[in-house]
Every structure is written in C-alpha cells, then in structure tokens.
N, C-alpha and C. Protein backbone atom coordinates (compact mmCIF):
# COMPACT_ATOMS: atom_id res chain seq x y z
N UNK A 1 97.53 83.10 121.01
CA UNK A 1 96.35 83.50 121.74
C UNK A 1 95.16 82.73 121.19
N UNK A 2 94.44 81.98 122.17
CA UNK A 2 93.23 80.78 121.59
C UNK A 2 92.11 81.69 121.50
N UNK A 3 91.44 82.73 122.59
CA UNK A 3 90.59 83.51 123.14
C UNK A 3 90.56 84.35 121.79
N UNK A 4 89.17 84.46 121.76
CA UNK A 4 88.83 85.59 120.60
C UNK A 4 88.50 86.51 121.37
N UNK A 5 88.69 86.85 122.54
CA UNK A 5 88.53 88.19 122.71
C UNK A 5 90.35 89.05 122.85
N UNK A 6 90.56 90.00 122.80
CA UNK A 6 91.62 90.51 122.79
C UNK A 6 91.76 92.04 123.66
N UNK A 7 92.45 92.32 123.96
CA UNK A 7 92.74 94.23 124.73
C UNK A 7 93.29 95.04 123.52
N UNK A 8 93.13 96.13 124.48
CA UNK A 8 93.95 97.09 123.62
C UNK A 8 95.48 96.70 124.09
N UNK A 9 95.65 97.02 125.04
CA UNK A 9 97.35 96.30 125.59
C UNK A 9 97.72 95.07 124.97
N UNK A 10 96.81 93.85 124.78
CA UNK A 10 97.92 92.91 123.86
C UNK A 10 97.86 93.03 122.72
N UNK A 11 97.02 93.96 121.91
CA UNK A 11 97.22 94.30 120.67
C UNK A 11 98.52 95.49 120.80
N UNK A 12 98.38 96.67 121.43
CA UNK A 12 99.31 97.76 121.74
C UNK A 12 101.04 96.77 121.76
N UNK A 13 101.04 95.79 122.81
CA UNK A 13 101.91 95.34 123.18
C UNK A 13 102.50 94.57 121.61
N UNK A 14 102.03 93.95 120.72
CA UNK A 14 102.39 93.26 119.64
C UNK A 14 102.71 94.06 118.39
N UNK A 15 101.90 95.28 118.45
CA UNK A 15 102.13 96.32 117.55
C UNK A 15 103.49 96.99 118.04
N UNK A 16 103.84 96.72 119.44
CA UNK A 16 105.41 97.65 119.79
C UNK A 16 106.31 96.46 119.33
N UNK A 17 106.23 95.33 119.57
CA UNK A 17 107.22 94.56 119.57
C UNK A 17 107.67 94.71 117.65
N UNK A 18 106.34 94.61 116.91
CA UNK A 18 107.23 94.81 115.33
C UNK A 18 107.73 95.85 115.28
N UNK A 19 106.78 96.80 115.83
CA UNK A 19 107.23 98.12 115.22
C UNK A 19 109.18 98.05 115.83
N UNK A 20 109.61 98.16 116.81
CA UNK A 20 110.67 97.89 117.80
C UNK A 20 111.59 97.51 116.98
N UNK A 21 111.08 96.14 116.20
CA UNK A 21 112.15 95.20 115.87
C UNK A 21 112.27 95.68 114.37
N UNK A 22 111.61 96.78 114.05
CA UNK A 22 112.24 97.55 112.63
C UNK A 22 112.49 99.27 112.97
N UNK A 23 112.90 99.48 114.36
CA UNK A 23 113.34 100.63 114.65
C UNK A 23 112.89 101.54 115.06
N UNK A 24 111.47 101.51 114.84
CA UNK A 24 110.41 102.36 115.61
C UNK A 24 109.96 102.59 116.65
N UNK A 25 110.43 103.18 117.64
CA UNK A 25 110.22 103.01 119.11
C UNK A 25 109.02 103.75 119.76
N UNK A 26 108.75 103.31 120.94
CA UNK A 26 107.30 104.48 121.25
C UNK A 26 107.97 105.80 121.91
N UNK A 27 107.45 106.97 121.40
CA UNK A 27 107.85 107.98 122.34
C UNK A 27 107.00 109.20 122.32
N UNK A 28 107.42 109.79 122.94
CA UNK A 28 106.26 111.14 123.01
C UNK A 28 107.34 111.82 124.15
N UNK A 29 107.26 113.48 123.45
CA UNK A 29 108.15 114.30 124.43
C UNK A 29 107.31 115.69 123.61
N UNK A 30 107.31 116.91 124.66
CA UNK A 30 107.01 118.21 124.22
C UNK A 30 105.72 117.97 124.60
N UNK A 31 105.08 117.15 125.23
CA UNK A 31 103.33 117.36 125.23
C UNK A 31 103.02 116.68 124.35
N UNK A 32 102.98 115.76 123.40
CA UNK A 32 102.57 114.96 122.19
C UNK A 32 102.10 113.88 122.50
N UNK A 33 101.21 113.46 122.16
CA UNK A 33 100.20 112.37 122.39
C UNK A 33 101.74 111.17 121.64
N UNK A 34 101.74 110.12 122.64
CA UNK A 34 102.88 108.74 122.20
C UNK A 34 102.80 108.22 120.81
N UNK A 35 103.78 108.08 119.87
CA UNK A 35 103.52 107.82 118.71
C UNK A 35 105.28 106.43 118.27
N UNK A 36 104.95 106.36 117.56
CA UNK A 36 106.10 105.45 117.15
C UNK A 36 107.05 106.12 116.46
N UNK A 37 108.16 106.23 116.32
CA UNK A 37 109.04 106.99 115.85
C UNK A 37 110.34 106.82 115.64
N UNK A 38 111.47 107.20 114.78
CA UNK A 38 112.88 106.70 115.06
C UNK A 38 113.51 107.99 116.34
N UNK A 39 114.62 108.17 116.56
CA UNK A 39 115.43 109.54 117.24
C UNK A 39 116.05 110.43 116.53
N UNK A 40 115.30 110.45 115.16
CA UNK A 40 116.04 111.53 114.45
C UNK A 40 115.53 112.85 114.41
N UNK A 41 116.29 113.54 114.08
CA UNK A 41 115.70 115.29 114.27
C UNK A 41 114.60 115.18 113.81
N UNK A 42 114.44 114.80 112.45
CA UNK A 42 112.98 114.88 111.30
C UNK A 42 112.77 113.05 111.39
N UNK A 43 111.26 112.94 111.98
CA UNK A 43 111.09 111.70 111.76
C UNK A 43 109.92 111.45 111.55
N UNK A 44 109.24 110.53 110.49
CA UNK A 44 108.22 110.25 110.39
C UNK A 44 107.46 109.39 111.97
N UNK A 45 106.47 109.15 111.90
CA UNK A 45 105.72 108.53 112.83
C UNK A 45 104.15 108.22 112.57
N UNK A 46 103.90 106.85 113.26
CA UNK A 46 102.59 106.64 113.68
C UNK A 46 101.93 106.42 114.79
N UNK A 47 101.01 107.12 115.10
CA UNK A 47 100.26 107.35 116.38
C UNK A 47 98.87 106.36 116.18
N UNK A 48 99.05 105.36 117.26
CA UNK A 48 98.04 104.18 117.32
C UNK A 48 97.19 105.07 117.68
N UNK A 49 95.51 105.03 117.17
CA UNK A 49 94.18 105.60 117.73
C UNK A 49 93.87 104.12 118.38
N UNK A 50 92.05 104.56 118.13
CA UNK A 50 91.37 103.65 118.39
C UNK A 50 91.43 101.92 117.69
N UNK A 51 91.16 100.81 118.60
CA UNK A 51 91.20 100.08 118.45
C UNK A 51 89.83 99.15 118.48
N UNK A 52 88.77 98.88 117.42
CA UNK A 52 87.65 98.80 117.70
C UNK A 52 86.96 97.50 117.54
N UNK A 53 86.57 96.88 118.10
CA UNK A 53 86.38 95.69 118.38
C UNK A 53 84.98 95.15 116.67
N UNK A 54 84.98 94.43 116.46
CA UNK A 54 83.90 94.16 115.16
C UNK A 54 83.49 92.83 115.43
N UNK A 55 82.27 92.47 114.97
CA UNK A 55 82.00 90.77 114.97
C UNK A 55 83.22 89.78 114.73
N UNK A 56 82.90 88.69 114.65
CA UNK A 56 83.48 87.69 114.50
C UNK A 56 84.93 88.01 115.15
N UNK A 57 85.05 88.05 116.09
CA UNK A 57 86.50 88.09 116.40
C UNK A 57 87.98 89.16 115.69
N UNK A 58 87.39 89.92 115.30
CA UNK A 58 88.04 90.89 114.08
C UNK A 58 88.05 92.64 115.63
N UNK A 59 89.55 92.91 115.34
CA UNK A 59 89.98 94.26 115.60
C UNK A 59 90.02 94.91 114.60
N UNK A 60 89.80 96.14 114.42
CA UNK A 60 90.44 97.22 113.65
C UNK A 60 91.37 98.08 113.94
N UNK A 61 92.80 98.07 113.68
CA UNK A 61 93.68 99.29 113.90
C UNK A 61 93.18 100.62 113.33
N UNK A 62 93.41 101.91 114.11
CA UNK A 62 93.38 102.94 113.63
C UNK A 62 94.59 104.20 114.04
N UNK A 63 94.78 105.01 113.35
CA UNK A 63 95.72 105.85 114.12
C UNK A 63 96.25 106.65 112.58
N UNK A 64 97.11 107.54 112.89
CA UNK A 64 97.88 108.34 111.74
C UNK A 64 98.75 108.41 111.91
N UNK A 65 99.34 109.11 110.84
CA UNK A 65 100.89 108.83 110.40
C UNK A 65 101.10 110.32 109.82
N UNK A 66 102.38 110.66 109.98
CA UNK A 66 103.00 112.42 109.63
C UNK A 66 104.64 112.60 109.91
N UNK A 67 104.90 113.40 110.18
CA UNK A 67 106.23 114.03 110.16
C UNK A 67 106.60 114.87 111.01
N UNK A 68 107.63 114.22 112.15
CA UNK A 68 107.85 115.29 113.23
C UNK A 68 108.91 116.42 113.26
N UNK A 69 109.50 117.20 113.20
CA UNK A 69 110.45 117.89 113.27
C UNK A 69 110.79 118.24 115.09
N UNK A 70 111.64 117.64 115.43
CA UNK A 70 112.18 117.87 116.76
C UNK A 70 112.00 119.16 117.17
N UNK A 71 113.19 120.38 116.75
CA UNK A 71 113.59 121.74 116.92
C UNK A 71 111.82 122.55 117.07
N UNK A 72 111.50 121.85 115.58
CA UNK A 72 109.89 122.63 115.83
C UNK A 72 109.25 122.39 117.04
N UNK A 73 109.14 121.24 117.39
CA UNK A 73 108.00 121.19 118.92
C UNK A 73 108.97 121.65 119.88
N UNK A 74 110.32 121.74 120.17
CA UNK A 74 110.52 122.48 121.05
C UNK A 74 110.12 124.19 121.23
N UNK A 75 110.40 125.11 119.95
CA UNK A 75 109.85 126.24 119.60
C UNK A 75 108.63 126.03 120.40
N UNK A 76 107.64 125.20 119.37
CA UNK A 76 105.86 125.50 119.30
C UNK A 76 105.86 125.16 121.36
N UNK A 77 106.92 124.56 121.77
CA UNK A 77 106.48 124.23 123.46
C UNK A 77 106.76 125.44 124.29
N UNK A 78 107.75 125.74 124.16
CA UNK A 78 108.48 126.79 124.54
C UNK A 78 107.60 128.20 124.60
N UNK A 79 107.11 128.57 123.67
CA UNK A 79 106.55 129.95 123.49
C UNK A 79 104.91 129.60 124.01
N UNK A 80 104.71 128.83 124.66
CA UNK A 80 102.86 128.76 125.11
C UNK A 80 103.55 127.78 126.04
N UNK A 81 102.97 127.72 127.33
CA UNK A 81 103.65 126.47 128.40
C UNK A 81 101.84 125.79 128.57
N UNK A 82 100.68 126.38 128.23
CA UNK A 82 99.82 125.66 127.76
C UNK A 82 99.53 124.61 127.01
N UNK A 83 100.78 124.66 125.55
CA UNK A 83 100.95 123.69 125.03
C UNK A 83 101.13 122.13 125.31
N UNK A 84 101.86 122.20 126.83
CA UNK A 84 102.24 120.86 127.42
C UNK A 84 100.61 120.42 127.67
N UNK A 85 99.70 120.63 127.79
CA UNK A 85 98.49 120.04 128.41
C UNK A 85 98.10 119.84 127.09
N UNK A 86 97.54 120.02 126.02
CA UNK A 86 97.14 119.54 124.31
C UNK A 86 97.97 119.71 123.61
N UNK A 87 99.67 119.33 123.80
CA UNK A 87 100.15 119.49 122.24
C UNK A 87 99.76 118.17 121.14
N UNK A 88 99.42 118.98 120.07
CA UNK A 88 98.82 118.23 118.61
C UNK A 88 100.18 118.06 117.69
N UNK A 89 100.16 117.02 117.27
CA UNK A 89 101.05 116.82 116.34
C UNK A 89 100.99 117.37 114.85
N UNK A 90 101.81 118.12 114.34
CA UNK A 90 102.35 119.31 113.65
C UNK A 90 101.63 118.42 111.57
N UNK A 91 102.00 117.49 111.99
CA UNK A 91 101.27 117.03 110.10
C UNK A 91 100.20 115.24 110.35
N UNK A 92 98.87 115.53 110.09
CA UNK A 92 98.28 114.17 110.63
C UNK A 92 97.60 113.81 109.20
N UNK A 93 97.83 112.23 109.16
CA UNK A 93 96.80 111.99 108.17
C UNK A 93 95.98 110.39 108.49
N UNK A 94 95.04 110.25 108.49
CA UNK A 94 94.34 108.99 109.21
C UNK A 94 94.72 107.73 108.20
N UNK A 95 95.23 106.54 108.83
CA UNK A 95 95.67 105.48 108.22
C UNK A 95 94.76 104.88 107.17
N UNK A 96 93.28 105.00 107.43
CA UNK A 96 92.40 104.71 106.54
C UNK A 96 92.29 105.54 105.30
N UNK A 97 93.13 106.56 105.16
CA UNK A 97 93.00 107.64 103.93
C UNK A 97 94.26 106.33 103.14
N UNK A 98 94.96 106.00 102.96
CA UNK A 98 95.76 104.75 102.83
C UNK A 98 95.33 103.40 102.39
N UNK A 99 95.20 102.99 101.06
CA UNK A 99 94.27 101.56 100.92
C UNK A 99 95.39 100.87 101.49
N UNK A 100 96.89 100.85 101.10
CA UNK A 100 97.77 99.59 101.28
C UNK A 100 97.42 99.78 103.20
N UNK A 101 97.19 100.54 103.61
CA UNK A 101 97.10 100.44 105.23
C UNK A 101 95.44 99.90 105.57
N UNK A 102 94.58 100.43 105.12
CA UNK A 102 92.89 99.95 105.36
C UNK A 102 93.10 98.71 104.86
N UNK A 103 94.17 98.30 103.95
CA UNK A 103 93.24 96.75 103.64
C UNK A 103 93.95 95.75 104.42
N UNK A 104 94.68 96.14 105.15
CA UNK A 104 95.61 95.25 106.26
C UNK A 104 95.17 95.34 108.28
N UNK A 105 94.45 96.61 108.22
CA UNK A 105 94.23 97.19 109.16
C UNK A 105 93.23 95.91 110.49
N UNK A 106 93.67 94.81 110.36
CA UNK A 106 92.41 94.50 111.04
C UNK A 106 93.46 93.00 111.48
N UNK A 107 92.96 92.63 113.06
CA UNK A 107 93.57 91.83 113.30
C UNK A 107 92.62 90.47 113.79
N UNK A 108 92.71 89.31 114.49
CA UNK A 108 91.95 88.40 115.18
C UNK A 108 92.58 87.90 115.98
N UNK A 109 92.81 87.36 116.89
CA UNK A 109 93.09 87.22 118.49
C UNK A 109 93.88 85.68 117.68
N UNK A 110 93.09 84.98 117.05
CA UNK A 110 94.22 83.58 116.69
C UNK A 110 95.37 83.51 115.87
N UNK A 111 95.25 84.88 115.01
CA UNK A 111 96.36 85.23 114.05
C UNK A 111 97.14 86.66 114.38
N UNK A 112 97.05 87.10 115.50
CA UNK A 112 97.63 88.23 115.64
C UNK A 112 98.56 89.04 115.68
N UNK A 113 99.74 87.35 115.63
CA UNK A 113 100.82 87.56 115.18
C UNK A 113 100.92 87.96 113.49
N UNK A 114 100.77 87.61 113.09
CA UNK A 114 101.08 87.39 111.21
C UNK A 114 99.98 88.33 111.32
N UNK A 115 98.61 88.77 111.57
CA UNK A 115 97.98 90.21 111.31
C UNK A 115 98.73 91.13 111.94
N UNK A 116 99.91 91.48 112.91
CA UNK A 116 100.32 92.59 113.43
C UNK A 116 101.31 92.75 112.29
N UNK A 117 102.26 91.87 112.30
CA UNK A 117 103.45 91.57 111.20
C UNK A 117 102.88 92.05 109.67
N UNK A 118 101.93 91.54 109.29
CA UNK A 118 101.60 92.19 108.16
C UNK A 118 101.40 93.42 107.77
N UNK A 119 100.69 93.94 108.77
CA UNK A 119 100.24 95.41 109.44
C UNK A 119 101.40 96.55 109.33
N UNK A 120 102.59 96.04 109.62
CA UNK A 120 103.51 97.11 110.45
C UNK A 120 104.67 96.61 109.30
N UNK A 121 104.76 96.11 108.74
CA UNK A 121 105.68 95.52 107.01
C UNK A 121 105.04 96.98 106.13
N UNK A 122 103.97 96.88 105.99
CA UNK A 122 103.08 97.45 104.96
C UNK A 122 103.76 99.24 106.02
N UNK A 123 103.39 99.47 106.97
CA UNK A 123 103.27 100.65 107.45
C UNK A 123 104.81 101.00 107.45
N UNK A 124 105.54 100.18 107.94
CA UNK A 124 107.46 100.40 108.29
C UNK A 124 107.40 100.65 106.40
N UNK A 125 107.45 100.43 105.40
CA UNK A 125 107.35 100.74 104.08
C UNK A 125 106.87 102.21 103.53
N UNK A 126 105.87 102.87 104.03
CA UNK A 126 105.24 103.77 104.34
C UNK A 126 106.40 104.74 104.80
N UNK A 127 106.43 104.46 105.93
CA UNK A 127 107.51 105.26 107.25
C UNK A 127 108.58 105.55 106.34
N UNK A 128 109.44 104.64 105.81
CA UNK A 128 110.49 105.15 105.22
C UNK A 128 110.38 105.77 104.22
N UNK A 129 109.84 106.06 103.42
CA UNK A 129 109.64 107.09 102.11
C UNK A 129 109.31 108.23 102.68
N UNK A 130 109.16 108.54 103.61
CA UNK A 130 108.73 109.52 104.52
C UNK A 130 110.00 110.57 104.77
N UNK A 131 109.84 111.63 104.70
CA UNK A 131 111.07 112.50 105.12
C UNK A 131 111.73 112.06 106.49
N UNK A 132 113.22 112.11 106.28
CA UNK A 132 113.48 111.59 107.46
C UNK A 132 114.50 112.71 107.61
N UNK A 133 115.04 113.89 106.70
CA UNK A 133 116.20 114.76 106.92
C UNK A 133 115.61 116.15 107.11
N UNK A 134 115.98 117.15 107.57
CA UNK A 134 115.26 118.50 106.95
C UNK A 134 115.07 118.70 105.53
N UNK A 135 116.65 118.20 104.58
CA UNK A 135 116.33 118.54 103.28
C UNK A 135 115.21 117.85 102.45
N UNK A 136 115.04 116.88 103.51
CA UNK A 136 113.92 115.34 102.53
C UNK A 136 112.73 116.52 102.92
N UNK A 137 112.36 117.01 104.14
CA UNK A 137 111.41 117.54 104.83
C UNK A 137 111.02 118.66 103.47
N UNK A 138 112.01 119.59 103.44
CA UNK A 138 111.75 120.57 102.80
C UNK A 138 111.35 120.30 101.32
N UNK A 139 112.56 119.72 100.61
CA UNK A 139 111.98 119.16 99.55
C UNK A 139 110.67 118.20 99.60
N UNK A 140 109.52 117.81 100.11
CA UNK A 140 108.76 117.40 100.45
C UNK A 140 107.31 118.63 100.22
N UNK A 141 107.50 119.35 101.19
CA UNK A 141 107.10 120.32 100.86
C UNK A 141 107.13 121.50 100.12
N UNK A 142 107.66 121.60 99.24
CA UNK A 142 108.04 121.87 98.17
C UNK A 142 107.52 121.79 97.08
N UNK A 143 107.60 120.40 97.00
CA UNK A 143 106.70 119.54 95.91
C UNK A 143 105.75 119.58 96.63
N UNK A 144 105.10 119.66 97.24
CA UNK A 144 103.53 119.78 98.09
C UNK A 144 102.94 118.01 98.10
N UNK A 145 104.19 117.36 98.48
CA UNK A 145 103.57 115.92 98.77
C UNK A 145 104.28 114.97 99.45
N UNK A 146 103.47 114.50 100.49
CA UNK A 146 103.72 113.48 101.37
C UNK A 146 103.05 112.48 101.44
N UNK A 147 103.88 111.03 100.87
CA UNK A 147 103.26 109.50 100.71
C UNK A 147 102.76 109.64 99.71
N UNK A 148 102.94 110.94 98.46
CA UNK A 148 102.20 110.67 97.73
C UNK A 148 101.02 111.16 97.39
N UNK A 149 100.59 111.84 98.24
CA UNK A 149 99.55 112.51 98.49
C UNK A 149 99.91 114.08 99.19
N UNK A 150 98.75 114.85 98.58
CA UNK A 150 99.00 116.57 98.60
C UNK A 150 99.24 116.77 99.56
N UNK A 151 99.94 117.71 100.80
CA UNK A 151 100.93 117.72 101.61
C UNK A 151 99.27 118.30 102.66
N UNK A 152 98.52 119.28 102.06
CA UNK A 152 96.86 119.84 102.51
C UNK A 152 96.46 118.63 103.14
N UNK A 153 96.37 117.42 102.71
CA UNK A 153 95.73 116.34 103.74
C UNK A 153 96.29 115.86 105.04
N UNK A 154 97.36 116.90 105.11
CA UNK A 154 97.99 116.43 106.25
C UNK A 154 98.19 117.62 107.76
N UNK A 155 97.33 118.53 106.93
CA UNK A 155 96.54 119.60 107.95
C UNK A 155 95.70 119.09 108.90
N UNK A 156 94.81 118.11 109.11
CA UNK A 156 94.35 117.52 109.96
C UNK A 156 93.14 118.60 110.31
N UNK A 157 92.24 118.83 111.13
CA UNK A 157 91.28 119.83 111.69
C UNK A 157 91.68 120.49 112.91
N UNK A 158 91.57 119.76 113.70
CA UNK A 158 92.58 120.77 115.08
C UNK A 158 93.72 121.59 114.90
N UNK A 159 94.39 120.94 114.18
CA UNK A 159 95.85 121.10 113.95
C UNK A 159 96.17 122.47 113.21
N UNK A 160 95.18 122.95 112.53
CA UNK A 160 95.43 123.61 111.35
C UNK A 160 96.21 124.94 112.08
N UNK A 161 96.25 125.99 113.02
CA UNK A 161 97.28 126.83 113.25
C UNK A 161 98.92 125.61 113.30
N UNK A 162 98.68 125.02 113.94
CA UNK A 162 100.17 124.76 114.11
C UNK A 162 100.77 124.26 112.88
N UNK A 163 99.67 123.30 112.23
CA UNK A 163 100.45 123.02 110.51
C UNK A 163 100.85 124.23 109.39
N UNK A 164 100.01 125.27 109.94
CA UNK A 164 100.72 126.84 108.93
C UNK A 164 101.98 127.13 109.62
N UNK A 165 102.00 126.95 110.76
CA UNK A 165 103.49 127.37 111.66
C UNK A 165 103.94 126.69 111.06
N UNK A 166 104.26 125.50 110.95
CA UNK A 166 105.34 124.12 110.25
C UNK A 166 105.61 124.73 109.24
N UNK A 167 104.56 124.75 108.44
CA UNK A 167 104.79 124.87 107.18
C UNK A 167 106.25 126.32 107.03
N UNK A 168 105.65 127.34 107.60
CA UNK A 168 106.22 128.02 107.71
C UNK A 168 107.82 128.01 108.14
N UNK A 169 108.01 127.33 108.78
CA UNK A 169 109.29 126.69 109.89
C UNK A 169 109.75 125.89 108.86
N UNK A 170 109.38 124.96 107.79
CA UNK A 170 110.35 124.05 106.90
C UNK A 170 111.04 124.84 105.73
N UNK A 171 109.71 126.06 105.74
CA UNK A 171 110.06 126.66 104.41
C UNK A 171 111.35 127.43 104.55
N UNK A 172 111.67 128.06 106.40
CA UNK A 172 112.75 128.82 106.44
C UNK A 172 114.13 127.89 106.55
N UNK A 173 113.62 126.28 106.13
CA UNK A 173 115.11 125.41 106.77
C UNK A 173 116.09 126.14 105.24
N UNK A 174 117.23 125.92 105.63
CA UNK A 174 118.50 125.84 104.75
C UNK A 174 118.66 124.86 103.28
C-alpha cells in the first residue's frame, strides 16, 4: 500500500489475515460484539476497538483481550433474551493496559504488513498463556491472575454484574 491514508477495513482485513493464519478466527455468537478467537469451549480472545488515525501517517490499534467460556454465554443468553441486543463480554482488559501490546500498537499504510505481523506475534503470545481449558480457567482464577495481572482488572465497568456471575460460574467448574 503506497497511500498514507488507510480504512478501518484494510487495516481490519490484515489484522484477520495474521490473526487467521495463527488460528484465531473472527467470531461472535450469543449477542457478543465480534472478537478473534479459537472454537474451544474456554477461549481467550481479542476484540478490535477503535482504530484512530494520528499525524504522519500512523494508525493506532485498540481493542481488549479476556476469556470466553462458551456454556457461560449460553446460560447468561438464555435467562434474559434482552441480552441478545447488548451482550458484554464476561472478562475485558484494554490492550493499552499491556506495554508489550502499546508499544507495537500502531501501524502506517507503507509498512502495514510487518506493523500488523508484529502486532498480532506479540498478541498470538499473549493469547496463548491465556486459559484455554476450564481447569486452566479455574486455576486462573484461583490464583486471581490473568496475563499476569490481578484477575479485578478484568472487570471492565459495564461488565461488572456479569464478571461476578463468571466469576461465580468458574468457581463452581469441577
């Protein structure tokens, strides 16, 4: 791409193709805003936000990253059919709370390849240390930490009834 100007779609579009080609697919089911994700029961994920344009030819990625539990959003859908119109995702934490993610976070229309690639190396790294089983889930919370960080930062503000439900829901797994 020669043009320093760029979209959200050919950035969106370049961010699917890495993410893709290390297993992360886009999806969204239960009412959930589209996020990247594997098909496993318990899967980590990142949900692209805003994409914000800066001088000199410079994007900024934004978006968060958390832990889905399948069985749970069917429950949390099931019992409110309101839910389908705002369901919130159950653990959020903003990519910029993350230095190895803020200091990669930014792309330019002539390098956007090798800035997406860099981007989504650093984040697919992330992703996998991430609970990916119920028992990883539980033990996770447990220890009261995810990525490393206190499991509370991943309450988000909206979110906060449905992250006490979770919480609640991992604590009764097996």
């Amino acid at each position: 791409m020669s043009s320093d100007s760029l979209t959200r779609a050919q950035i969106l579009s370049k961010l699917g193709e890495a993410m893709l080609a290390r297993g992360w697919s886009l999806n969204s089911f239960s009412g959930l805003p589209e996020f990247f994700a594997n098909t496993e029961l318990v899967t980590p994920y990142y949900s692209a936000g805003d994409i914000r344009p800066f001088e000199n030819g410079w994007y900024g990625l934004n978006g968060h990253i958390g832990v889905i539990h399948r069985e749970f959003e069917e429950i949390w859908t099931a019992r409110d059919e309101n839910c389908w119109k705002e369901n919130l995702l159950p653990t959020v934490l903003l990519i910029a709370n993350l230095k190895a993610l803020r200091e990669v976070a930014y792309v330019r229309a002539d390098t956007l390849a090798s800035d997406i690639e860099r981007f989504v190396a650093i984040l697919h790294e992330i992703l996998c240390k991430m609970p990916q089983s119920e028992g990883e889930l539980k033990a996770a919370f447990e220890k009261g930490q995810l990525c490393d960080r206190p499991i509370e930062e991943f309450k988000g503000y909206s979110q906060r009834p449905k992250f006490a439900e979770f919480r609640q829901f991992v604590e009764k797994l097996p």
